[in-house]
Protein backbone atom coordinates (compact mmCIF):
# COMPACT_ATOMS: atom_id res chain seq x y z
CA UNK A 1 22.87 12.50 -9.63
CA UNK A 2 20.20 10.28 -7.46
CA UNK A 3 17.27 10.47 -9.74
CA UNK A 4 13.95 9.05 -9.06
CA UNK A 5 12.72 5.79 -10.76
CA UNK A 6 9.12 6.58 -11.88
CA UNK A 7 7.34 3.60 -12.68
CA UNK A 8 3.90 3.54 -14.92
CA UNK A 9 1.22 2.35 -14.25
CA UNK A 10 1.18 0.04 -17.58
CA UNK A 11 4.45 -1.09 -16.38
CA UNK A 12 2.71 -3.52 -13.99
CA UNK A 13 2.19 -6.91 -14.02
CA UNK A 14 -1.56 -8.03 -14.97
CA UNK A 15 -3.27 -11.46 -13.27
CA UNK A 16 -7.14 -11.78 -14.67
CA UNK A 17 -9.01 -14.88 -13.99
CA UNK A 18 -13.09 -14.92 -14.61
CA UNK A 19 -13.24 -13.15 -11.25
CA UNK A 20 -10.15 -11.37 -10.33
CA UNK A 21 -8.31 -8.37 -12.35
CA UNK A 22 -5.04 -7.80 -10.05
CA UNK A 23 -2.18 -4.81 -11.48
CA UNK A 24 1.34 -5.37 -9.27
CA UNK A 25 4.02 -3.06 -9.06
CA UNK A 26 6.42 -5.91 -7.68
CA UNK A 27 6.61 -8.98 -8.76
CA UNK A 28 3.87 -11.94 -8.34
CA UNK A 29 2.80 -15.02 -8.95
CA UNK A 30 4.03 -15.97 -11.97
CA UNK A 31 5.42 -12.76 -13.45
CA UNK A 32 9.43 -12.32 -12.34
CA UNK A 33 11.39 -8.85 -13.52
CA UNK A 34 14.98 -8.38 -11.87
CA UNK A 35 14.49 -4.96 -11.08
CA UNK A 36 10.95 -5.43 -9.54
CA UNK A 37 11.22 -8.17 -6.58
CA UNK A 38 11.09 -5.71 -3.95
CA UNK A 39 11.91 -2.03 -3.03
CA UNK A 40 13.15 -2.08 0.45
CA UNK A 41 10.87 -3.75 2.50
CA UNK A 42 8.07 -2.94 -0.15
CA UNK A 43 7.80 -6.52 -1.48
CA UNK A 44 4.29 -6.37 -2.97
CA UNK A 45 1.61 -3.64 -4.12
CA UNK A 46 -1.32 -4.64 -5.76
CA UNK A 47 -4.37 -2.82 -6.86
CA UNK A 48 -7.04 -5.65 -6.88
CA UNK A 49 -10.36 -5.91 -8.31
CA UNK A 50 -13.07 -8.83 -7.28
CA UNK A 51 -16.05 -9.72 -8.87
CA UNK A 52 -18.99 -9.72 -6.15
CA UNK A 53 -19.30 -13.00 -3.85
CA UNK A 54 -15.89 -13.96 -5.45
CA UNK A 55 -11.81 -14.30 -3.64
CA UNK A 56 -8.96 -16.07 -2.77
CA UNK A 57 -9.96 -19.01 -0.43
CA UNK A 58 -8.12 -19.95 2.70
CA UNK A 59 -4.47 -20.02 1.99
CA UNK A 60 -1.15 -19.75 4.03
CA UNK A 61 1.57 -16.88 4.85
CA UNK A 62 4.33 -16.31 7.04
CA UNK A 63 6.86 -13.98 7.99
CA UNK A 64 5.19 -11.19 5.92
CA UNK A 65 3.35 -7.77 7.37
CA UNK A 66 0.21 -7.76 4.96
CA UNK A 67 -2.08 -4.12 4.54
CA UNK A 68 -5.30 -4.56 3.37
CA UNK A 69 -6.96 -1.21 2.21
CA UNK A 70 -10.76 -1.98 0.42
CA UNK A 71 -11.38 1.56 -1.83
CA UNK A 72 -14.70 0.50 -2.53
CA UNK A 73 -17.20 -2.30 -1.44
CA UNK A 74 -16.52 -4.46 1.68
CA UNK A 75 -13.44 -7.73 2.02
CA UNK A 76 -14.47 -10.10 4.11
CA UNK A 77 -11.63 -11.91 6.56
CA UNK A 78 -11.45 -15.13 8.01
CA UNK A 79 -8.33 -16.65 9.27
CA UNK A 80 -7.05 -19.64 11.11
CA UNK A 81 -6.70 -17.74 14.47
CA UNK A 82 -10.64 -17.79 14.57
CA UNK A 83 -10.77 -14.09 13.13
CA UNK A 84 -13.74 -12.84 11.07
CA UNK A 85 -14.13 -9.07 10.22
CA UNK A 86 -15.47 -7.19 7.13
CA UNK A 87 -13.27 -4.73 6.23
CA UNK A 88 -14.52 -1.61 4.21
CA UNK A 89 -13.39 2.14 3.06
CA UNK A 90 -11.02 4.25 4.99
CA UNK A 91 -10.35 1.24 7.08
CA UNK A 92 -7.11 -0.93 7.31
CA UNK A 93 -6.67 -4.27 8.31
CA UNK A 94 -3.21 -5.52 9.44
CA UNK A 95 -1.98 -9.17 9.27
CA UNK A 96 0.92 -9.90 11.19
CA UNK A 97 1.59 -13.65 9.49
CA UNK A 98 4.84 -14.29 11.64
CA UNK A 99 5.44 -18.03 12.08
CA UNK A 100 2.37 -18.85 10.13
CA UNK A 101 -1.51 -17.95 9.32
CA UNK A 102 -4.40 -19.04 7.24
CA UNK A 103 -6.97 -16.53 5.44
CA UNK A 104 -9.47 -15.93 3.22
CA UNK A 105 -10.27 -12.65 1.78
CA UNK A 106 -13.43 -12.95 -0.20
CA UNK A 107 -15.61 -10.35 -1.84
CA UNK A 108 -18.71 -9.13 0.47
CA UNK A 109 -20.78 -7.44 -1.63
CA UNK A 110 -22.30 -9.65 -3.98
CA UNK A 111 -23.81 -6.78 -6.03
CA UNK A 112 -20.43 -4.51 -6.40
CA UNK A 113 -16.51 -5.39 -7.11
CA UNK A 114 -14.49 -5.29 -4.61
CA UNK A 115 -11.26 -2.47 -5.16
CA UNK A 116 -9.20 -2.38 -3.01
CA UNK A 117 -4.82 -1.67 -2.67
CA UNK A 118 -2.71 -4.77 -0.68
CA UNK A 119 0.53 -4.25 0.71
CA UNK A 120 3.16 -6.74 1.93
CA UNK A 121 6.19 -5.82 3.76
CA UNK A 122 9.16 -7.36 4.95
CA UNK A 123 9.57 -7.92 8.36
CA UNK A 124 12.53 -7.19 10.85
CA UNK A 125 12.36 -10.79 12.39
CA UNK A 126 10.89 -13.83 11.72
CA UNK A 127 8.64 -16.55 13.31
CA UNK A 128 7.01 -13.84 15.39
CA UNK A 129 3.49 -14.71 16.57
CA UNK A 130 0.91 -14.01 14.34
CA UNK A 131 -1.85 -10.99 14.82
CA UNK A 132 -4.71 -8.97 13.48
CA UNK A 133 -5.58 -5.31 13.63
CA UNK A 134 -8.69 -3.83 12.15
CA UNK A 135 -8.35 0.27 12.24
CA UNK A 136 -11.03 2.68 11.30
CA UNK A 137 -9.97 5.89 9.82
CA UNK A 138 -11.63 9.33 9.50
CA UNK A 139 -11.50 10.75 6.05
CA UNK A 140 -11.05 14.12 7.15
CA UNK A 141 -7.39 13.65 8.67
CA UNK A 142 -6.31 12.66 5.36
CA UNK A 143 -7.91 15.62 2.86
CA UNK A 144 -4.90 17.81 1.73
CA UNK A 145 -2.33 16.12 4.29
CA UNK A 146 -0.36 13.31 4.92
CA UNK A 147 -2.32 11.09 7.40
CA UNK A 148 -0.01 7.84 9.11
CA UNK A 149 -1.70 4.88 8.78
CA UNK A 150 1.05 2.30 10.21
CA UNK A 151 4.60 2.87 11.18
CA UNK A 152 7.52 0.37 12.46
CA UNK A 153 8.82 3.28 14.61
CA UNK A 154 6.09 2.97 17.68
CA UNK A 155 4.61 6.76 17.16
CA UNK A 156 1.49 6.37 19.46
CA UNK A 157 -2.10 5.48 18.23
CA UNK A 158 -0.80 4.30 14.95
CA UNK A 159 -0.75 0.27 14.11
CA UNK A 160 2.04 -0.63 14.50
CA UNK A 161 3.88 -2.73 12.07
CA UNK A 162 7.53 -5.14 12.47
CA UNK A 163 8.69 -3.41 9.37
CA UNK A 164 11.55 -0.11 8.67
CA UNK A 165 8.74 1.54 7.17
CA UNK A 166 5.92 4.48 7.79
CA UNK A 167 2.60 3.99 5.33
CA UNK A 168 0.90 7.08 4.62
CA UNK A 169 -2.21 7.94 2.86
CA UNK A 170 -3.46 11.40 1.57
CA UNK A 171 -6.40 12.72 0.09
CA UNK A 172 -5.28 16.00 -2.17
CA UNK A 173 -8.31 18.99 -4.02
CA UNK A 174 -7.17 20.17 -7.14
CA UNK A 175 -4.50 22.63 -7.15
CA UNK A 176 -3.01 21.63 -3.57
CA UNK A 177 0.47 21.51 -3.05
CA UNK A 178 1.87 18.96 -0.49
CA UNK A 179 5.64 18.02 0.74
CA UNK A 180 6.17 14.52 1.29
CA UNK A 181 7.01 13.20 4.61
CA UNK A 182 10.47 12.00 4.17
CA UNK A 183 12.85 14.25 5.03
CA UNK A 184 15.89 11.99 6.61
CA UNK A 185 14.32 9.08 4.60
CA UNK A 186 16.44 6.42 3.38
CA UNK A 187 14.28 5.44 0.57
CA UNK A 188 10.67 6.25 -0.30
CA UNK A 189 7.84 4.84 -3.08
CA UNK A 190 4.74 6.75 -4.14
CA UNK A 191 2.17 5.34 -5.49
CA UNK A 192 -1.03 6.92 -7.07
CA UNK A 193 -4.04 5.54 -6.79
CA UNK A 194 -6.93 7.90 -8.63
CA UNK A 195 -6.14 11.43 -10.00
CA UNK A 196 -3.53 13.40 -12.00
CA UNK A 197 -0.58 15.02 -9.80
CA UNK A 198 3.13 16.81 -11.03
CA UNK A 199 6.00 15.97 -9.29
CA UNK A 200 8.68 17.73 -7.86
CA UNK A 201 11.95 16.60 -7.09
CA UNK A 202 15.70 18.05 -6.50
CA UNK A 203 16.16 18.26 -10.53
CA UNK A 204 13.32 17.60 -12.65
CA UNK A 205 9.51 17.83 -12.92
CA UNK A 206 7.18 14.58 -13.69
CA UNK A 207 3.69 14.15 -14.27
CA UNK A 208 2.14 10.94 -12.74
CA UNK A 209 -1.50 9.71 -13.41
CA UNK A 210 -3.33 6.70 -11.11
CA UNK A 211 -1.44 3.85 -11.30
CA UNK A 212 1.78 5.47 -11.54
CA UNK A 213 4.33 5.20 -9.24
CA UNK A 214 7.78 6.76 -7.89
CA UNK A 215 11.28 4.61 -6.38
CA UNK A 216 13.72 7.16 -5.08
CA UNK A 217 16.46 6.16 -2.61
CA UNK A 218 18.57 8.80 -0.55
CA UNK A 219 15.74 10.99 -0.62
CA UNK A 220 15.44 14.72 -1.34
CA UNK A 221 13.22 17.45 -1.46
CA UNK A 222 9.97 16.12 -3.05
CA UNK A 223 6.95 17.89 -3.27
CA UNK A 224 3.44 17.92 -5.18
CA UNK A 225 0.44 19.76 -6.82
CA UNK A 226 -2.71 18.07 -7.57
CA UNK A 227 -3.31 18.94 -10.83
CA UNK A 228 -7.40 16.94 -10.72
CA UNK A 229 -8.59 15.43 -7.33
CA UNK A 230 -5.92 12.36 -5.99
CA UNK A 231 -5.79 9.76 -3.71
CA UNK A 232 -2.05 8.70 -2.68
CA UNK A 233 -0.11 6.32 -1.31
CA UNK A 234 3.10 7.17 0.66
CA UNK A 235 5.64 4.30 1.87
CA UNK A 236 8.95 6.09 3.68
CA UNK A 237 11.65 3.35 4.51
CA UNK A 238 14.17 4.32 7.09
CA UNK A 239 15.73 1.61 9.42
CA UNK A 240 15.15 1.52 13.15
CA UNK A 241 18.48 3.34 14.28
CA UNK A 242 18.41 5.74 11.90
């Protein structure tokens, strides 16, 4: 029987410093867990907090496809390809590190914390050329659906991303039912970032609260009521031939 893996949310790994409360779903830094070094090409989900004026200086990547999406309060970006952008809510940025970029991501507000969710993905190649893409999104597309917010399978007018992966967000009113989009998915990891959902899958029922998260592979029917106001997170991995 292929049952789900539901992860909680206390599970994660915890970094604080005076300014920075980060929970990770994968491993980071210097927290290591067999089972938790990456889920496909899901290598890294963090839900970070920054105090205001505060962040990580300029430091280097490569060969990683990086998601930045603030929740609340403004991140700004400066990288070594003479890039500078603020990034707020219901925007994404996209960092294509390739053969090798610099960056800062630093608290803008110096009032409010910065909240926002990070995603790093494994990419199909390596020592591609680095790139940026700032995206706004409209709220609206995302309330009670499924709304595609990059995808390594070149649907139009979504970022695209060097990854086997589609990133989805949702926003979901109490008592909403919604199917997730991964029918002929390989694998697929929820994650939830605010609100109180139950799952459904093939065989059983769970209940999942914010910071919770699901790892299924072979995919099957999957489907979910809001059971207080949520705000999800939707990664569907499913290689480029398939």
């Amino acid at each position: 029987m292929n049952l789900p893996d539901i992860r909680r949310a206390g599970e994660r790994a915890l970094i604080t410093t005076e300014w920075l409360e980060s929970r990770c779903s994968f491993n980071f830094g210097p927290f290591t867990r067999p089972d938790r070094e990456h889920f496909g090409a899901l290598r890294v989900l963090n839900e970070d907090w920054i105090e205001p004026g505060s962040g990580f200086g300029m430091h280097p990547h490569e060969d990683i496809e990086i998601l930045l999406m603030p929740l609340q309060a403004e991140t700004a970006h400066e990288d070594s390809l003479g890039n500078r952008v603020n990034v707020r809510a219901d925007e994404l940025l996209l960092i294509r590190a390739g053969s090798g970029i610099r960056h800062s991501q630093i608290n803008a507000s110096h009032t409010e914390r910065d909240h926002h969710m990070q995603i790093w993905l494994l990419p199909r190649r390596r020592g591609a050329e680095p790139a940026l893409l700032h995206r706004h999104f409209e709220r609206e597309y995302r309330q009670d659906r499924w709304e595609l917010w990059a995808s390594g399978h070149g649907e139009p007018d979504v970022p695209a991303i060097d990854a086997d992966a589609r990133v989805y967000r949702s926003l979901l009113a109490d008592g909403v039912v919604l199917t997730a989009p991964c029918r002929n998915a390989h694998s697929a990891y929820l994650h939830v970032i605010t609100g109180r959902l139950q799952l459904w899958t093939d065989f059983l029922v769970h209940e999942l609260r914010a910071g919770d998260g699901l790892a299924w592979s072979r995919v099957g029917d999957l489907r979910i009521l809001a059971l207080r106001p949520c705000e999800l997170l939707f990664v569907e991995q499913t290689p480029l031939a398939a």
